[in-house]
C-alpha atoms as a PDB file:
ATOM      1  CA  UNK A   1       0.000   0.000   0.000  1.00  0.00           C
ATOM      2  CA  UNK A   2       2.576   2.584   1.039  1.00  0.00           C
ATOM      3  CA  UNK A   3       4.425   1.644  -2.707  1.00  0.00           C
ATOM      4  CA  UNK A   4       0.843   2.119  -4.061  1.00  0.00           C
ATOM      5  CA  UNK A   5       0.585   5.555  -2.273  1.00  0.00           C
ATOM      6  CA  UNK A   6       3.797   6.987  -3.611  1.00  0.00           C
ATOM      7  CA  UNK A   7       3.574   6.273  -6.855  1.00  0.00           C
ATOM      8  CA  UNK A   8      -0.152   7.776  -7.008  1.00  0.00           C
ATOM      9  CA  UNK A   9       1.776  10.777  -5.401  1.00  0.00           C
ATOM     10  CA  UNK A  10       4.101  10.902  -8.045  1.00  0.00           C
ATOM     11  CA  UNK A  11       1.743  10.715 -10.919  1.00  0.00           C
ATOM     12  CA  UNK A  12      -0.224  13.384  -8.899  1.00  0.00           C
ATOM     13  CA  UNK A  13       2.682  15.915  -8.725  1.00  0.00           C
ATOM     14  CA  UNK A  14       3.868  15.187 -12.423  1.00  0.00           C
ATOM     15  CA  UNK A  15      -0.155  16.398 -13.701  1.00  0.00           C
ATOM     16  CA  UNK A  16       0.157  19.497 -11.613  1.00  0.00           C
ATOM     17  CA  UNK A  17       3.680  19.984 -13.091  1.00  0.00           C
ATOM     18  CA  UNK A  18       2.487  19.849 -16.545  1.00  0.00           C
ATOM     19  CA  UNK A  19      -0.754  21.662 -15.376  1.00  0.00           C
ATOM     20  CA  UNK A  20       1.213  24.618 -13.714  1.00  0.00           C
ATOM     21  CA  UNK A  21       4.008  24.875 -16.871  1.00  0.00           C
ATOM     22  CA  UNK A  22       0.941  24.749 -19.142  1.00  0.00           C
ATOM     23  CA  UNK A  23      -0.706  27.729 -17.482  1.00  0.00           C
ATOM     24  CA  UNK A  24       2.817  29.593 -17.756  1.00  0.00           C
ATOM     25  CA  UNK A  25       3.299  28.636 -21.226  1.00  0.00           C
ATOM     26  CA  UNK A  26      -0.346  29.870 -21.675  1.00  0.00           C
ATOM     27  CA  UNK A  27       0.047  33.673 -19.549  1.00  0.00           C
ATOM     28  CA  UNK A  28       3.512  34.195 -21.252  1.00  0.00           C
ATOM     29  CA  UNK A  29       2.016  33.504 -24.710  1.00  0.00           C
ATOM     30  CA  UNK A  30      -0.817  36.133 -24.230  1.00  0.00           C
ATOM     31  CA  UNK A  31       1.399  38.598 -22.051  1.00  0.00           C
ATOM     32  CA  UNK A  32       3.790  38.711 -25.817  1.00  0.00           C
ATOM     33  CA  UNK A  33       1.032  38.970 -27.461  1.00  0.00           C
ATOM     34  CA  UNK A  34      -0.276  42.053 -25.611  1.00  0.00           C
ATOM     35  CA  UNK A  35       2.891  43.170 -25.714  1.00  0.00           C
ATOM     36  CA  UNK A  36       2.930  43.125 -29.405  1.00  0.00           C
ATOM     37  CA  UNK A  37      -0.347  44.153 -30.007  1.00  0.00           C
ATOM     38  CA  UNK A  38       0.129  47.402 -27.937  1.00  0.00           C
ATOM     39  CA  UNK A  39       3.106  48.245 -30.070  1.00  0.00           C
ATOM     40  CA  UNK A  40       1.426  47.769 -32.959  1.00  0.00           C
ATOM     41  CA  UNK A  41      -1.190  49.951 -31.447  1.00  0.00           C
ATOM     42  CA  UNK A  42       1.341  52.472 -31.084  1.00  0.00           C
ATOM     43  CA  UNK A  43       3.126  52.103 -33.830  1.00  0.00           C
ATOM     44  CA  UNK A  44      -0.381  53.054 -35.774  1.00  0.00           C
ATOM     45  CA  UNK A  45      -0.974  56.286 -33.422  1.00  0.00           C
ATOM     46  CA  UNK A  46       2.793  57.190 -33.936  1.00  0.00           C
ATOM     47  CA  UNK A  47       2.082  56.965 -38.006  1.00  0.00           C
ATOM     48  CA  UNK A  48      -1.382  59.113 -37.632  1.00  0.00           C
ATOM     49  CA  UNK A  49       0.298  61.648 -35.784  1.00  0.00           C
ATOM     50  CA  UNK A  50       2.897  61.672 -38.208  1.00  0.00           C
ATOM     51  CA  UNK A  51       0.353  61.518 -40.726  1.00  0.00           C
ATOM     52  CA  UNK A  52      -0.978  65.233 -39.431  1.00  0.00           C
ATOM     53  CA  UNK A  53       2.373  66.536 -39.439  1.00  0.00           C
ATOM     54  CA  UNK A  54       2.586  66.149 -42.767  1.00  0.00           C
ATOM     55  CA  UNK A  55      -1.200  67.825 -43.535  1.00  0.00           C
ATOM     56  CA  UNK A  56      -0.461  70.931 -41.468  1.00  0.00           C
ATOM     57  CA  UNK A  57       2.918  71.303 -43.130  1.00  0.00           C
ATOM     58  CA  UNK A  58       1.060  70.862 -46.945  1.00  0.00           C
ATOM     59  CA  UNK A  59      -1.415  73.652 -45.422  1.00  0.00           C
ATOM     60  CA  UNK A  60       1.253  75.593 -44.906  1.00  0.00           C
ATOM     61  CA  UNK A  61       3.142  75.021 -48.444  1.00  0.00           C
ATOM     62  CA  UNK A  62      -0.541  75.844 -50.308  1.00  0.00           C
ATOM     63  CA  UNK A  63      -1.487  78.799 -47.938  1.00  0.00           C
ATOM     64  CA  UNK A  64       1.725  80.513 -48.554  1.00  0.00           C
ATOM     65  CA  UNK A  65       1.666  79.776 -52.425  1.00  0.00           C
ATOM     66  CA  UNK A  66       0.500  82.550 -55.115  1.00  0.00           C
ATOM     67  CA  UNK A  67      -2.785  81.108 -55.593  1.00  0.00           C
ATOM     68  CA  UNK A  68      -3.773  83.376 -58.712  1.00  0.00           C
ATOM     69  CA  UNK A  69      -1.534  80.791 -60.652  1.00  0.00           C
ATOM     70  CA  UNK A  70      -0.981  77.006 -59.791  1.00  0.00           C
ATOM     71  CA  UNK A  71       1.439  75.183 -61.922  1.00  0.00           C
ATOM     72  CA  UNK A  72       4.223  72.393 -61.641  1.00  0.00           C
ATOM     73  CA  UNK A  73       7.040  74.927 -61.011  1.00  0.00           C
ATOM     74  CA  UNK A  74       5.325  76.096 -57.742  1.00  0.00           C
ATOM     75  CA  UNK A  75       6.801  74.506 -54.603  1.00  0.00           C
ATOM     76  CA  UNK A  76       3.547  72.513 -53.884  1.00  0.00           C
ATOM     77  CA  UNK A  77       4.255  70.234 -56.381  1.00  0.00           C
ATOM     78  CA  UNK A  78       7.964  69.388 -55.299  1.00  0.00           C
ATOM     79  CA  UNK A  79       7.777  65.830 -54.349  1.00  0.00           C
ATOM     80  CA  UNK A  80       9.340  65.727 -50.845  1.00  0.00           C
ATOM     81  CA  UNK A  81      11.740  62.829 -50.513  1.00  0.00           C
ATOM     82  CA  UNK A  82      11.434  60.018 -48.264  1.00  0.00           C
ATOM     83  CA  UNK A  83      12.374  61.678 -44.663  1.00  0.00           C
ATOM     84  CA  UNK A  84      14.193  59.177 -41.979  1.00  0.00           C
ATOM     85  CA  UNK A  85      11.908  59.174 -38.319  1.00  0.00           C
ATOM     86  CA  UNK A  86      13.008  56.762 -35.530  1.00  0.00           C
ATOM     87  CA  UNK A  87      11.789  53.576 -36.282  1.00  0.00           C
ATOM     88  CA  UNK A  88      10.888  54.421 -40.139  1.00  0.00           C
ATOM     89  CA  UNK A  89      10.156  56.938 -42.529  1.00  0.00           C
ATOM     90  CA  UNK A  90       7.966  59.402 -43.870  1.00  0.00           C
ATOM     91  CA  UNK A  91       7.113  60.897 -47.312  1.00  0.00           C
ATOM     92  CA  UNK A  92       4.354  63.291 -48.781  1.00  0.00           C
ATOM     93  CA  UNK A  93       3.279  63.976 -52.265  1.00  0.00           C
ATOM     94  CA  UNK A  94       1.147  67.355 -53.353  1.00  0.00           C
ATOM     95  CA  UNK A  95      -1.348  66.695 -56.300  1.00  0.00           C
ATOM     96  CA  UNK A  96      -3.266  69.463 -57.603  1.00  0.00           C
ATOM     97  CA  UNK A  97      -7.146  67.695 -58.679  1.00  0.00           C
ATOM     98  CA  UNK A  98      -8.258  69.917 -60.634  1.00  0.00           C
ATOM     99  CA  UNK A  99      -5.746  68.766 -63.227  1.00  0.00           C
ATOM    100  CA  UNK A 100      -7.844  66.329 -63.576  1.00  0.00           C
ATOM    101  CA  UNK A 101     -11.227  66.116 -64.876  1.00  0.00           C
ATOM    102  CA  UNK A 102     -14.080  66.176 -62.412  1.00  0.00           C
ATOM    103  CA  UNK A 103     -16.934  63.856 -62.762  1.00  0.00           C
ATOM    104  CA  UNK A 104     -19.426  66.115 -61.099  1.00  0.00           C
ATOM    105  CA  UNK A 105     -18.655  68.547 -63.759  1.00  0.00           C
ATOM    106  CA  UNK A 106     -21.390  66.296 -65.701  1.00  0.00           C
ATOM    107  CA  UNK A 107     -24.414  67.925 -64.239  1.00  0.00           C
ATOM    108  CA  UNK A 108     -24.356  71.276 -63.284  1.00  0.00           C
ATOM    109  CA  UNK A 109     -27.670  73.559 -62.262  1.00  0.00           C
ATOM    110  CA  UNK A 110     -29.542  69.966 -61.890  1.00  0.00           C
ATOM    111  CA  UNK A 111     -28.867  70.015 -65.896  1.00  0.00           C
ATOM    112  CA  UNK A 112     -26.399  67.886 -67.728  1.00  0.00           C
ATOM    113  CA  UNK A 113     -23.776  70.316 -68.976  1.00  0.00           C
ATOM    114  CA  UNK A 114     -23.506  69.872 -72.749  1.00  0.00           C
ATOM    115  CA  UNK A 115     -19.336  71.236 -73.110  1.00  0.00           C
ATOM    116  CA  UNK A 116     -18.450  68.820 -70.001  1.00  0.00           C
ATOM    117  CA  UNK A 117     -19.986  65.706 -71.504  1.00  0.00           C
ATOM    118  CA  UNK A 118     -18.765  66.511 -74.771  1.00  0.00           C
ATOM    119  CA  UNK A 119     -14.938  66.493 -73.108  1.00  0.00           C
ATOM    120  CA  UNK A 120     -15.372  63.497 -71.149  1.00  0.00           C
ATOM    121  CA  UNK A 121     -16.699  61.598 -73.929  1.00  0.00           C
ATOM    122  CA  UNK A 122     -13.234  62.762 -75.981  1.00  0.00           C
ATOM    123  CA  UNK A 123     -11.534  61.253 -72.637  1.00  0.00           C
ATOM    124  CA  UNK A 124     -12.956  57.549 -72.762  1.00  0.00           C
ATOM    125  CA  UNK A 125     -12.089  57.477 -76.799  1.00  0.00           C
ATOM    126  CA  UNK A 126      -8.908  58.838 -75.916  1.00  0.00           C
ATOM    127  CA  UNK A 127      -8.982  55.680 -73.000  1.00  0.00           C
ATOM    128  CA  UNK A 128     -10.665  53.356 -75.513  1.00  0.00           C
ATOM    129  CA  UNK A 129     -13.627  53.235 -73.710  1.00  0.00           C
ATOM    130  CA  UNK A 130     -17.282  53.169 -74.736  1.00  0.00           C
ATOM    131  CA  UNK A 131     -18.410  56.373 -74.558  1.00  0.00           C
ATOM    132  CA  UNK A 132     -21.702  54.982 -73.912  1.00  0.00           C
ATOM    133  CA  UNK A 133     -20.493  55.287 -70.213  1.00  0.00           C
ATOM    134  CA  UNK A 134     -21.055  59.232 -70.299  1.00  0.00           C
ATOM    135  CA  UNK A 135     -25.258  58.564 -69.723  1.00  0.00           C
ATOM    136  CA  UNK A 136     -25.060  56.292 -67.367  1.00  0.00           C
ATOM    137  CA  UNK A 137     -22.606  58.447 -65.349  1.00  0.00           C
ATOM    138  CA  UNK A 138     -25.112  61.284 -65.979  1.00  0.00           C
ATOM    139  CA  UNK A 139     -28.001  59.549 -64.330  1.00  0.00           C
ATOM    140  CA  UNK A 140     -25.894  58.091 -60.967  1.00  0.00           C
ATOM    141  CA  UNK A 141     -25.374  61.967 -60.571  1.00  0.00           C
ATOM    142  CA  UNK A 142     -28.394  63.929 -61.579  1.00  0.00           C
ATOM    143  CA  UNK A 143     -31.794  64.228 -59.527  1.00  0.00           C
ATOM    144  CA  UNK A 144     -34.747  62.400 -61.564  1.00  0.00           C
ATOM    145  CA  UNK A 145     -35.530  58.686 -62.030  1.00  0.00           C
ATOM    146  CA  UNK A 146     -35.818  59.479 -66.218  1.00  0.00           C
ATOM    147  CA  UNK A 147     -33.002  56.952 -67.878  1.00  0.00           C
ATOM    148  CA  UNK A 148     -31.418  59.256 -70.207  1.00  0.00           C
ATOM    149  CA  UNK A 149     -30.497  56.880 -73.550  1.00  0.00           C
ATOM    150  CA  UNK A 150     -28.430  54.297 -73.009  1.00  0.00           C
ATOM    151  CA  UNK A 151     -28.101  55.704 -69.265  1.00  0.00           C
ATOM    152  CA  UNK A 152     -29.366  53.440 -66.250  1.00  0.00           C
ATOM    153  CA  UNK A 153     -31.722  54.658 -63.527  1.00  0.00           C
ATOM    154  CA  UNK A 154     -33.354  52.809 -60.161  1.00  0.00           C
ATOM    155  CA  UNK A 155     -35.182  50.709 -62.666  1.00  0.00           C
ATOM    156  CA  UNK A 156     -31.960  48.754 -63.891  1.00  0.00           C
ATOM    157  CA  UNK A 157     -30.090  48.486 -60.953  1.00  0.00           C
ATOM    158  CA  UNK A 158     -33.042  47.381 -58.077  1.00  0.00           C
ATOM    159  CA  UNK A 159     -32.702  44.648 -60.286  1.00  0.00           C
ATOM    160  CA  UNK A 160     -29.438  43.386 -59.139  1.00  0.00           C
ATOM    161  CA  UNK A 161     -28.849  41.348 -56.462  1.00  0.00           C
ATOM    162  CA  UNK A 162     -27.685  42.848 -53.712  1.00  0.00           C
ATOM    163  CA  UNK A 163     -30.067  45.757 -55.561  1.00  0.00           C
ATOM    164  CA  UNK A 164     -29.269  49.108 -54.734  1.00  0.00           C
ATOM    165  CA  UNK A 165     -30.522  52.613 -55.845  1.00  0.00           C
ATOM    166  CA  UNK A 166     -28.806  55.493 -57.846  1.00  0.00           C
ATOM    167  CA  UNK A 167     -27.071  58.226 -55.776  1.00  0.00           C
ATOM    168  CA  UNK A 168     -29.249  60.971 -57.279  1.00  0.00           C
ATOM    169  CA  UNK A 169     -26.272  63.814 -56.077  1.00  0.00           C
ATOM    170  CA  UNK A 170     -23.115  64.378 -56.774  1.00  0.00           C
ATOM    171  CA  UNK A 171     -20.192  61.782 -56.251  1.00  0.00           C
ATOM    172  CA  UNK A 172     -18.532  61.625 -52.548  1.00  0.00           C
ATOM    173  CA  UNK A 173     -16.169  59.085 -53.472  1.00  0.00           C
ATOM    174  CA  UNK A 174     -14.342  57.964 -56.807  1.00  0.00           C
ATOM    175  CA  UNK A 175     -15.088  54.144 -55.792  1.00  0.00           C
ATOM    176  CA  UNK A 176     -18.602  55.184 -56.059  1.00  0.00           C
ATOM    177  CA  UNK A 177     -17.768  54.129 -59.922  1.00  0.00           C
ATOM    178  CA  UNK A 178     -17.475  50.614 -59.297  1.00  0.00           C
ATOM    179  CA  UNK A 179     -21.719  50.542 -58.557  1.00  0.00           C
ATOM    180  CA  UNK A 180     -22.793  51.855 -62.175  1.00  0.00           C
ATOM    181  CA  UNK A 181     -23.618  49.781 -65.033  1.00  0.00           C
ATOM    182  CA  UNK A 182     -20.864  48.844 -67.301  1.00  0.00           C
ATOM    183  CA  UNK A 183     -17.717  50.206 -65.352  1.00  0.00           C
ATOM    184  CA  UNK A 184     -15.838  46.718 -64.742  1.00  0.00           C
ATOM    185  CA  UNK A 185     -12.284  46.829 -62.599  1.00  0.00           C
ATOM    186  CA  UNK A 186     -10.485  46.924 -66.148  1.00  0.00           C
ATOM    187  CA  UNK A 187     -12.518  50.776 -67.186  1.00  0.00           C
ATOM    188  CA  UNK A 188     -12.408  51.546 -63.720  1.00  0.00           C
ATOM    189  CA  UNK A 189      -8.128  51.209 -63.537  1.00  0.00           C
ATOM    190  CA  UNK A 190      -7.779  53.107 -67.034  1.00  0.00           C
ATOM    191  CA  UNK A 191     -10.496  55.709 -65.576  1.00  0.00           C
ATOM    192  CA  UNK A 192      -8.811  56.646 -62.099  1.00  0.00           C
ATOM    193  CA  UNK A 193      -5.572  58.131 -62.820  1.00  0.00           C
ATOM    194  CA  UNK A 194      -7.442  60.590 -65.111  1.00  0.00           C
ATOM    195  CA  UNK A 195     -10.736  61.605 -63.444  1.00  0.00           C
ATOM    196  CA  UNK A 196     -11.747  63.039 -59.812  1.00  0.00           C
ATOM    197  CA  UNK A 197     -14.694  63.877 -57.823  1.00  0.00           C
ATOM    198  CA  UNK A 198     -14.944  66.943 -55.817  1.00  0.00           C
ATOM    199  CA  UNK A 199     -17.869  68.615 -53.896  1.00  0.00           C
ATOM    200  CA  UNK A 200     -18.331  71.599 -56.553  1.00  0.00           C
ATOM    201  CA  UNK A 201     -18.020  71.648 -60.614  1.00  0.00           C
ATOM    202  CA  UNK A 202     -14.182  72.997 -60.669  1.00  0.00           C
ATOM    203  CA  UNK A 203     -12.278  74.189 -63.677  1.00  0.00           C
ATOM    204  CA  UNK A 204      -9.423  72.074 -65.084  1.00  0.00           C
ATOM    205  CA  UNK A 205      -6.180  73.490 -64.533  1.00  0.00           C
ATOM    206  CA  UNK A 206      -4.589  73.487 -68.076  1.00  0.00           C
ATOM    207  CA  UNK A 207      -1.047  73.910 -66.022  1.00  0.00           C
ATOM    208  CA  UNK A 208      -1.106  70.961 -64.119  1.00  0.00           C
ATOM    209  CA  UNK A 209      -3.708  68.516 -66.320  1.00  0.00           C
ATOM    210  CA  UNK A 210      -1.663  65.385 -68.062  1.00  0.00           C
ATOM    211  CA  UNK A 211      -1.869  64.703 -71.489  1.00  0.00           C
ATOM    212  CA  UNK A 212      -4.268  62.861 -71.909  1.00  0.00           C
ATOM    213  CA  UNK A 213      -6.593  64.840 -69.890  1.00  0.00           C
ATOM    214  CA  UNK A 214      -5.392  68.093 -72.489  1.00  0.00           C
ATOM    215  CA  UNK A 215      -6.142  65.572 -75.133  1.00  0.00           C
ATOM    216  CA  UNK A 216     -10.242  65.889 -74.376  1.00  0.00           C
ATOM    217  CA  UNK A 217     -10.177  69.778 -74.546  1.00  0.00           C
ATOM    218  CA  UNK A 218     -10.482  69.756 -78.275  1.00  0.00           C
ATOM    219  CA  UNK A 219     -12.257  67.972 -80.995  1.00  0.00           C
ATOM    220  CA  UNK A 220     -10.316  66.162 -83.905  1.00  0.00           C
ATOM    221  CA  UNK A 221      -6.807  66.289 -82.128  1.00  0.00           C
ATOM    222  CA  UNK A 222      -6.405  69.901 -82.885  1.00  0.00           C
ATOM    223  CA  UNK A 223      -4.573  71.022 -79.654  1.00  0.00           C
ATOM    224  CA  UNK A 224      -0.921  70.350 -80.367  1.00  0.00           C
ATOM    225  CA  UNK A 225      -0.168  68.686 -76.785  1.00  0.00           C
ATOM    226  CA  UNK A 226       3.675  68.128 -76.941  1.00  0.00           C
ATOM    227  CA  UNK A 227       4.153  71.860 -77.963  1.00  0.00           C
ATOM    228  CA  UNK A 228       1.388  72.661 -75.106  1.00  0.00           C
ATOM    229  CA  UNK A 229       3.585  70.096 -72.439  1.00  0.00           C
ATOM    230  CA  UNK A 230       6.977  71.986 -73.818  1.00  0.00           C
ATOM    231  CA  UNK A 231       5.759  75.466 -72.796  1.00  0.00           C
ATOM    232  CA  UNK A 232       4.864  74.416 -69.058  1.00  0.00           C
ATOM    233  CA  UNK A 233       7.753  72.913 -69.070  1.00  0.00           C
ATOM    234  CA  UNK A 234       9.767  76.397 -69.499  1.00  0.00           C
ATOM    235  CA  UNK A 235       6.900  78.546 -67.621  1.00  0.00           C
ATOM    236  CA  UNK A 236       3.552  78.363 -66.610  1.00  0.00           C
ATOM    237  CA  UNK A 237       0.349  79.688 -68.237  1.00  0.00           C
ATOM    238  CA  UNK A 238      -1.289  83.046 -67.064  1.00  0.00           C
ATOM    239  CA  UNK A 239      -4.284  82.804 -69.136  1.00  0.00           C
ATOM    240  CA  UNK A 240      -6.307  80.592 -70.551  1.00  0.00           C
ATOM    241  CA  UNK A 241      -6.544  82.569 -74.093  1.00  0.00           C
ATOM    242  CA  UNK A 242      -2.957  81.405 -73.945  1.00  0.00           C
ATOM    243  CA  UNK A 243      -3.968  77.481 -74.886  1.00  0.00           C
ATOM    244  CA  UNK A 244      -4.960  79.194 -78.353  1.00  0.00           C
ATOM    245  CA  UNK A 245      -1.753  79.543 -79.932  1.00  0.00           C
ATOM    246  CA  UNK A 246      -1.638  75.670 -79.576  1.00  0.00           C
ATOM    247  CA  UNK A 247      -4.674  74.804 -81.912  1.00  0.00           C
ATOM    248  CA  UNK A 248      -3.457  72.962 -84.804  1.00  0.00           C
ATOM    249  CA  UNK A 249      -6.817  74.606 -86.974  1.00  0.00           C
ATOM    250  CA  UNK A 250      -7.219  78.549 -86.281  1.00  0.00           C
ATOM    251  CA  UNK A 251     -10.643  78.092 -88.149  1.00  0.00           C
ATOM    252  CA  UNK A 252     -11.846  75.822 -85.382  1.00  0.00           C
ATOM    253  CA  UNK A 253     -11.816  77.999 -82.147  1.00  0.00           C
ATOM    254  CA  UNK A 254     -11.269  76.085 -78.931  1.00  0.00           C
ATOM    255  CA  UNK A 255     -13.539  76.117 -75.946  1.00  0.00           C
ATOM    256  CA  UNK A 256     -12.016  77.764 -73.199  1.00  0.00           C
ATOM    257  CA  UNK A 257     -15.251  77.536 -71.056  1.00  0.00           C
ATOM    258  CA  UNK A 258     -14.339  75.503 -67.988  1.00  0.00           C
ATOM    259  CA  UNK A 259     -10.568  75.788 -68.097  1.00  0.00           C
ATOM    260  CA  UNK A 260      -8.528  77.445 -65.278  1.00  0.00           C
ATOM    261  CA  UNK A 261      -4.289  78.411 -64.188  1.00  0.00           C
ATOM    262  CA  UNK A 262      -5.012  78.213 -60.820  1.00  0.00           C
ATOM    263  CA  UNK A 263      -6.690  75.449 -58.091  1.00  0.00           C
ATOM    264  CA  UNK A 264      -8.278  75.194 -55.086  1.00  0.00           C
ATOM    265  CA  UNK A 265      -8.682  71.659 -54.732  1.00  0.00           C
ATOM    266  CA  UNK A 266      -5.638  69.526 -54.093  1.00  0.00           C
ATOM    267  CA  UNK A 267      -4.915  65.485 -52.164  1.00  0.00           C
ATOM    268  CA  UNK A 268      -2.024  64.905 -50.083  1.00  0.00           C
ATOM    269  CA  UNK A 269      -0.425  61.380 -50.030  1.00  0.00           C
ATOM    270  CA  UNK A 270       1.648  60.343 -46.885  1.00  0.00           C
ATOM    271  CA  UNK A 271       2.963  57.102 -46.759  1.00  0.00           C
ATOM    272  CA  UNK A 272       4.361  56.560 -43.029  1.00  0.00           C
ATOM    273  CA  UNK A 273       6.569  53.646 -42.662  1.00  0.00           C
ATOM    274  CA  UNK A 274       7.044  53.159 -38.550  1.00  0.00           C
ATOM    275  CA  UNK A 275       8.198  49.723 -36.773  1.00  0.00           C
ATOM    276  CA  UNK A 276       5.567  47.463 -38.364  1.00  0.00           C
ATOM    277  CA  UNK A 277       3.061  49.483 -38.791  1.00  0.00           C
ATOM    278  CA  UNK A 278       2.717  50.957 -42.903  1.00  0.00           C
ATOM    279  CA  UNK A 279       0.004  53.733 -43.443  1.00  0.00           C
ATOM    280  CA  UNK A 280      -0.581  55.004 -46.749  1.00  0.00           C
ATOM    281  CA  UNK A 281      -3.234  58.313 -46.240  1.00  0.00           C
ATOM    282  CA  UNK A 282      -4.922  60.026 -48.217  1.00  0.00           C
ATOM    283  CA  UNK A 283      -6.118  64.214 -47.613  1.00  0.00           C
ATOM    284  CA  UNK A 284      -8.261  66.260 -49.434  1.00  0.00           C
ATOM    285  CA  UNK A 285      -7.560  69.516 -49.148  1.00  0.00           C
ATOM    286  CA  UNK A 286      -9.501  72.774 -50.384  1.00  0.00           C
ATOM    287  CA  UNK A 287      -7.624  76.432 -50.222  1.00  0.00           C
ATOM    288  CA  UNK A 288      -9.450  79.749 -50.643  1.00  0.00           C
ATOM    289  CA  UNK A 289      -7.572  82.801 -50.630  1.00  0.00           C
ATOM    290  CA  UNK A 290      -6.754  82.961 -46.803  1.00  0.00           C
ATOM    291  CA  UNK A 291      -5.778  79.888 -45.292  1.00  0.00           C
ATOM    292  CA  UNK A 292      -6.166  75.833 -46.363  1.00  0.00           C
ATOM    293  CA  UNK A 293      -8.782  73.387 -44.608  1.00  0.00           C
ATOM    294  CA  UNK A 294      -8.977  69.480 -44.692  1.00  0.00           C
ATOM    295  CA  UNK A 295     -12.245  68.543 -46.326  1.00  0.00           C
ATOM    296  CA  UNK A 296     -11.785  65.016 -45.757  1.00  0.00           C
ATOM    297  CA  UNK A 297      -9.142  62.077 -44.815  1.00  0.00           C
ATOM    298  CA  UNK A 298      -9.023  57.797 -46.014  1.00  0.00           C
ATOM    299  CA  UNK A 299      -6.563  55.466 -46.110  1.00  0.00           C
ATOM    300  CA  UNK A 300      -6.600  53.615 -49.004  1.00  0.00           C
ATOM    301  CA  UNK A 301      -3.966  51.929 -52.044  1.00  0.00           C
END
């Protein structure tokens, strides 16, 4: 009996052995990953804060610029290199959007506006897209239920499943795009680096717009774009009359309607880099003659 006892005392103090080094496997597992969770945690505060930084110093830059003219020569549009921060790095990158082409310049006055449809149709040839797109973008934006031809109202898309209903205002997000009839991922990547939405119709900045978006501001090609690209490139224009001497056909004015040298809309990209934490942000930013305000922030690819 007394062999019988010990060896039931032995097998008794080997469980709690393996029971107690279990439980401190177990606490020091979950104590390293608290650990590591809070620095993540603070990693991601560290690269929001850093984030800020870098808004309130592109305020700064745009506040202090000559905002009568906006062009690639203005310090704004400097890309800043990659800065070294304990732990990482940081970087920012001023774009002005109104060198793009604004969607919600498609309906203006609750009206389609004839010259902006007209130049974003140009765009999507130019893109090799159907330019059957232009309706359909016309009805997501403007107030009635009425399809427009070959456009698509509540009617075609409550038939989807999920089924969903047409925004009926003006665009808050680009992504919005992804929603309306036809646009797949493939229109949608050839669309985005040429097209923005902001919360008023804007002018397009003929100083800071890329090629392709100069390419839609005339019909037939006339606008001589690499002679139009060469002169920003040695100063920027004052005037819009100025685009003139670059029509390829003086018998064919060009519409000047809509077209601006200067910007109040603009994005900020930071892309924080800090211990394991990597933040890519996104800022929109809108500057009237006194100071500059953020309109709204994402984080996004």
């Amino acid at each position: 009996m007394r062999s019988d006892s010990r060896g039931v005392a032995l097998i008794t103090a080997l469980l709690l052995l393996a029971i107690i080094s279990l439980l401190l496997v177990t606490m020091t597992t979950g104590q390293q990953l608290d650990i590591q969770r809070t620095s993540h945690l603070a990693h991601a505060e560290q690269g929001r804060w850093y984030g800020l930084s870098a808004e309130s110093w592109a305020k700064t830059v745009l506040t202090d610029d000559d905002a009568t003219i906006d062009s690639l020569h203005d310090d704004w549009a400097t890309r800043v290199p990659v800065m070294p921060i304990e732990q990482g790095a940081v970087a920012g990158e001023i774009t002005d959007l109104q060198g793009l082409f604004n969607l919600n310049n498609l309906v203006q006055g609750n009206q389609p506006d004839t010259l902006s449809i007209s130049r974003f149709e140009r765009l999507l040839k130019v893109l090799d897209i159907n330019t059957q797109l232009a309706p359909v973008i016309v009805d997501w934006i403007d107030k009635d239920s009425i399809a427009a031809s070959g456009g698509a109202e509540d009617s075609y898309y409550t038939t989807l499943q999920p089924n969903y209903r047409t925004g009926n205002q003006p665009f808050a997000d680009l992504s919005e795009l992804r929603l309306l009839r036809g646009i797949t991922a493939e229109i949608y990547a050839k669309l985005k680096p040429y097209v923005t939405v902001l919360p008023t119709a804007t002018a397009i900045n003929i100083n800071t717009a890329p090629a392709t978006v100069l390419n839609m501001l005339s019909n037939n090609n006339q606008l001589d774009i690499d002679a139009v690209i060469d002169y920003r490139q040695q100063q920027a224009f004052t005037s819009v009359q100025s685009l003139e001497q670059f029509t390829l056909d003086k018998k064919q004015p060009l519409a000047i309607e809509g077209l601006g040298v200067n910007s109040d809309y603009f994005s900020l990209l930071t892309q924080v880099s800090i211990g394991v934490s990597n933040q890519r942000r996104y800022s929109l930013l809108y500057r009237n003659r006194k100071n500059t305000a953020s309109v709204r922030r994402w984080s996004g690819y």
